[in-house]
C-alpha atoms as a PDB file:
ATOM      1  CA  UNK A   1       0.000   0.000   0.000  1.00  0.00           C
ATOM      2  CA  UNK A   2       0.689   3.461  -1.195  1.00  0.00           C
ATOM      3  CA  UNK A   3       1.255   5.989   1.907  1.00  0.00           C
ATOM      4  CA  UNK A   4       0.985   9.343  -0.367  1.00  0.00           C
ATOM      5  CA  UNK A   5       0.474   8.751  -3.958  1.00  0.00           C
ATOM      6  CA  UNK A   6       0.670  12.325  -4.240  1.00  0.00           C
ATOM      7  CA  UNK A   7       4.328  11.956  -3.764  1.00  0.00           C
ATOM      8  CA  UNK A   8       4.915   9.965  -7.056  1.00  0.00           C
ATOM      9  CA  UNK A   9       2.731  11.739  -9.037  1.00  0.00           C
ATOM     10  CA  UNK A  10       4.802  14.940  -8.070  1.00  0.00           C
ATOM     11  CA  UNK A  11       8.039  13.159  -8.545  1.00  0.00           C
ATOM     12  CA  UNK A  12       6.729  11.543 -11.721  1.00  0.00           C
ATOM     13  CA  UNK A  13       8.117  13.229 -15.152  1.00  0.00           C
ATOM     14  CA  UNK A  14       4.521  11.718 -16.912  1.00  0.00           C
ATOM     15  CA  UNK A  15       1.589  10.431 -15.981  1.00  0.00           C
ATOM     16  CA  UNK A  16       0.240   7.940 -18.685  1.00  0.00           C
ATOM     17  CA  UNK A  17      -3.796   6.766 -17.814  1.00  0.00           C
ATOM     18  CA  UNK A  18      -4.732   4.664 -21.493  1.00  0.00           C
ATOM     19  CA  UNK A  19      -7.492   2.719 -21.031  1.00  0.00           C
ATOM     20  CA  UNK A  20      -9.524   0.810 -23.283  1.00  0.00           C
ATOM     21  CA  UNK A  21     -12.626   0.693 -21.509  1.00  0.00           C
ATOM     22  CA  UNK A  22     -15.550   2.910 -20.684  1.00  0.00           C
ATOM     23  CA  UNK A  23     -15.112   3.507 -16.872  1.00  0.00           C
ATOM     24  CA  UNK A  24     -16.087   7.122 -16.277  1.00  0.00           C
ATOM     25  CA  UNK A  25     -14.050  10.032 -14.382  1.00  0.00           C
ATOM     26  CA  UNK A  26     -11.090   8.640 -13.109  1.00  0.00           C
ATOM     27  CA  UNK A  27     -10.205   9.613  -9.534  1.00  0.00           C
ATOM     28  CA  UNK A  28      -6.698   8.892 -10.452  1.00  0.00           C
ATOM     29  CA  UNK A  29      -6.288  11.720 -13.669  1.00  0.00           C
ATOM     30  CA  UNK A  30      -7.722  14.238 -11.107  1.00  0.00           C
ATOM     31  CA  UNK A  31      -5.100  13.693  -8.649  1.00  0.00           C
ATOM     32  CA  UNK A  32      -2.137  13.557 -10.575  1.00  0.00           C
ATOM     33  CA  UNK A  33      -3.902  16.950 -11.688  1.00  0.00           C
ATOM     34  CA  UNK A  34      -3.836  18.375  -8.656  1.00  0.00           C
ATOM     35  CA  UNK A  35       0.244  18.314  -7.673  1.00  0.00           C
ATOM     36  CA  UNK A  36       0.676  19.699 -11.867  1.00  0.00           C
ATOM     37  CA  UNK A  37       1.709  16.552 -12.910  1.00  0.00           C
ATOM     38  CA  UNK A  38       1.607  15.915 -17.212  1.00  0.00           C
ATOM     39  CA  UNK A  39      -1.408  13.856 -18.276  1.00  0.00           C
ATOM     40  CA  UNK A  40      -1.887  11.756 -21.161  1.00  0.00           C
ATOM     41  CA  UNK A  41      -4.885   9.716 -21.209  1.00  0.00           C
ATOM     42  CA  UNK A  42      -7.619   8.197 -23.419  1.00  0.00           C
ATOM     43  CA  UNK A  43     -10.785   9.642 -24.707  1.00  0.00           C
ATOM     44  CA  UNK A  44     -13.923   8.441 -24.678  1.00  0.00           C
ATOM     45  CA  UNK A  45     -14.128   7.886 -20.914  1.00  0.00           C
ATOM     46  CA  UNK A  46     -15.278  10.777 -19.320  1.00  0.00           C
ATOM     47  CA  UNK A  47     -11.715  12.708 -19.397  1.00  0.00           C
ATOM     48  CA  UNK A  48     -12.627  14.879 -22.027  1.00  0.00           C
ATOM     49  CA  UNK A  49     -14.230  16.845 -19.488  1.00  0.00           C
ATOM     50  CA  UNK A  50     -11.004  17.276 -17.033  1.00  0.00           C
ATOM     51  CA  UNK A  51      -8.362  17.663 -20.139  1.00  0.00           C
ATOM     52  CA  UNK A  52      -8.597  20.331 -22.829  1.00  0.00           C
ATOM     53  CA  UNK A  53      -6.388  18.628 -24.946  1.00  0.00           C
ATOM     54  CA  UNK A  54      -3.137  20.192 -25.471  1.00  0.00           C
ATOM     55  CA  UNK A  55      -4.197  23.060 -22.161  1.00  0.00           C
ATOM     56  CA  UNK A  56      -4.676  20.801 -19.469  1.00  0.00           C
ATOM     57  CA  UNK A  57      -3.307  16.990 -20.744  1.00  0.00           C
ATOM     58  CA  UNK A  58      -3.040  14.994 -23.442  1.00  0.00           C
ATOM     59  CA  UNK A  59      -6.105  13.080 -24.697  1.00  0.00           C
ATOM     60  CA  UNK A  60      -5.584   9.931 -27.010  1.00  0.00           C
ATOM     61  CA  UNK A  61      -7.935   7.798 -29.084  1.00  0.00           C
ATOM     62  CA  UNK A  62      -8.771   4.137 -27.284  1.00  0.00           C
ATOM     63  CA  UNK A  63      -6.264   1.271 -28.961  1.00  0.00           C
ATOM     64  CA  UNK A  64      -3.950   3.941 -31.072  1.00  0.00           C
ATOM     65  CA  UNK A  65      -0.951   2.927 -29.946  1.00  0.00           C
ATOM     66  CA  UNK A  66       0.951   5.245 -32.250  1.00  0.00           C
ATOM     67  CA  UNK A  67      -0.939   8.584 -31.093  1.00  0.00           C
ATOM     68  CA  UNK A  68      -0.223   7.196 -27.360  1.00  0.00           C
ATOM     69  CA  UNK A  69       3.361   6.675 -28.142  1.00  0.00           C
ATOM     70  CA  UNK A  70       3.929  10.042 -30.119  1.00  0.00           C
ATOM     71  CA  UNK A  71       2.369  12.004 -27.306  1.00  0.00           C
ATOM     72  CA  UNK A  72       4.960  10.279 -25.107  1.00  0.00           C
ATOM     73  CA  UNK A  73       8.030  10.996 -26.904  1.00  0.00           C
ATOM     74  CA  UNK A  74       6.717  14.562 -27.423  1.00  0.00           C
ATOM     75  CA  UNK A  75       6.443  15.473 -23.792  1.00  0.00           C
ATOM     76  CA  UNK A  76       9.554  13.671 -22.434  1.00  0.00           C
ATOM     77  CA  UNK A  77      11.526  15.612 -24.653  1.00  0.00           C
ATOM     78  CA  UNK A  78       9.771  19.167 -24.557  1.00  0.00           C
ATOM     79  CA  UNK A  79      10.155  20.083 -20.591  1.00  0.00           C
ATOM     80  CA  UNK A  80       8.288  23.286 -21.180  1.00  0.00           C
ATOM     81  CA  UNK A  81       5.508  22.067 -22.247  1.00  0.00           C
ATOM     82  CA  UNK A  82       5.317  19.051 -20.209  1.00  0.00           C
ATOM     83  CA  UNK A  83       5.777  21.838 -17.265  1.00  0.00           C
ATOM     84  CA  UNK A  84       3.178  24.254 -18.668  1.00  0.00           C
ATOM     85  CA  UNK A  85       0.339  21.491 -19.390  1.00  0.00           C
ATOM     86  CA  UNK A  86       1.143  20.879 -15.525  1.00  0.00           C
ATOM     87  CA  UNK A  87       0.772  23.974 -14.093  1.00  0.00           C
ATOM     88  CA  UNK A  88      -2.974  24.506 -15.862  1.00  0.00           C
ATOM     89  CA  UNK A  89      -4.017  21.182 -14.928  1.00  0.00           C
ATOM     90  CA  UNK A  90      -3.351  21.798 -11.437  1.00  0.00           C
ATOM     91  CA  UNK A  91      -4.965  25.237 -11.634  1.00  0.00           C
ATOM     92  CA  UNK A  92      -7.990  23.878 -13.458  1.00  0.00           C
ATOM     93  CA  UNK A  93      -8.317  20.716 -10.744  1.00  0.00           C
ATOM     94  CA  UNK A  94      -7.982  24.041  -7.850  1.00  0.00           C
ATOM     95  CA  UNK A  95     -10.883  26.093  -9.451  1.00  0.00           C
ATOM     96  CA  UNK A  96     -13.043  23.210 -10.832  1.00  0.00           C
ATOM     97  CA  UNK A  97     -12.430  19.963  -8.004  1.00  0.00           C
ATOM     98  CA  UNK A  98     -10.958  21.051  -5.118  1.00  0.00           C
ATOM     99  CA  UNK A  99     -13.186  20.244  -2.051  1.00  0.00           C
ATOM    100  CA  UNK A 100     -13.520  24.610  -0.942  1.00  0.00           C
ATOM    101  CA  UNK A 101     -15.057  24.285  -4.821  1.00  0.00           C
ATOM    102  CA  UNK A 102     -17.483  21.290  -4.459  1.00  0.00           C
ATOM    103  CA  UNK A 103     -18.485  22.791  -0.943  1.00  0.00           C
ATOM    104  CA  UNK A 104     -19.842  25.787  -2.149  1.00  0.00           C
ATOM    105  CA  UNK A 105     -21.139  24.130  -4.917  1.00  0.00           C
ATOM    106  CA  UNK A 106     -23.062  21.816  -2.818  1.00  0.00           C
ATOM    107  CA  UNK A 107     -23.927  24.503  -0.627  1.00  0.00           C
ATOM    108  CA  UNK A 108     -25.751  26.539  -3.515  1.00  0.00           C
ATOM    109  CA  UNK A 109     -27.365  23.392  -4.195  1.00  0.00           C
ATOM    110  CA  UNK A 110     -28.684  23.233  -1.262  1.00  0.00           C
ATOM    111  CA  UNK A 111     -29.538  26.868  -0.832  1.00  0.00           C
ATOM    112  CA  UNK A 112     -31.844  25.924  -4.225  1.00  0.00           C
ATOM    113  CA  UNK A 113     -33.134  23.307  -2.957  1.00  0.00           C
ATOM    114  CA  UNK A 114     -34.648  24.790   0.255  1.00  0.00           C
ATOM    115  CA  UNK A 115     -36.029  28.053  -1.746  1.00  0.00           C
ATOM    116  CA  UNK A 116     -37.902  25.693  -4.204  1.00  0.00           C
ATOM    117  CA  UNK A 117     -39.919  24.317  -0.889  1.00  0.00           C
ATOM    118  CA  UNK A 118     -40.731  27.609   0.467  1.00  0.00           C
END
């Protein structure tokens, strides 16, 4: 077991998620997010609406192993980018999934909610 898998997601220089699947959001994407690490992962799963492609990761098409592999080599060797596509996922995951954000989202819910039964 994993202690703080923050810590390697920070220390990683890419985080790779390709699935072929349909499972949904993936906790793990947002995390690795949130410490500005790189993402490249598939589309077609629910990503699409964490990564802008290019802005805030790397999306891929399911089973193209070429596309996966080019976005690879492309980040390892451009640092910049690799550190820019970091820093805006981690500011997207702060003002879009951080739990001060889904508190006062929940909290306007709410709010809604009890004016509706007035």
């Amino acid at each position: 077991m994993v202690d703080n898998v923050y810590d390697y997601f920070k220390s990683a220089t890419l985080c790779v998620f390709p699935s072929t699947r349909m499972e949904g959001l993936l906790t793990t994407v947002v995390e690795a997010m949130s410490v500005g690490s790189c993402v490249i992962t598939t589309r077609g799963i629910g990503n699409e609406e964490l990564i802008e492609d290019g802005k805030t990761g790397v999306l891929v098409n399911a089973n193209d192993v070429q596309s996966l592999h080019e976005a690879i080599e492309n980040l390892i060797s451009d640092s910049s980018l690799r550190d820019k596509i970091g820093k805006e996922a981690m500011m997207y995951v702060v003002e879009n999934h951080s739990w001060k954000r889904i508190g006062l989202l929940l909290n306007q819910m709410l709010t809604e909610i009890v004016e509706t039964l007035k």
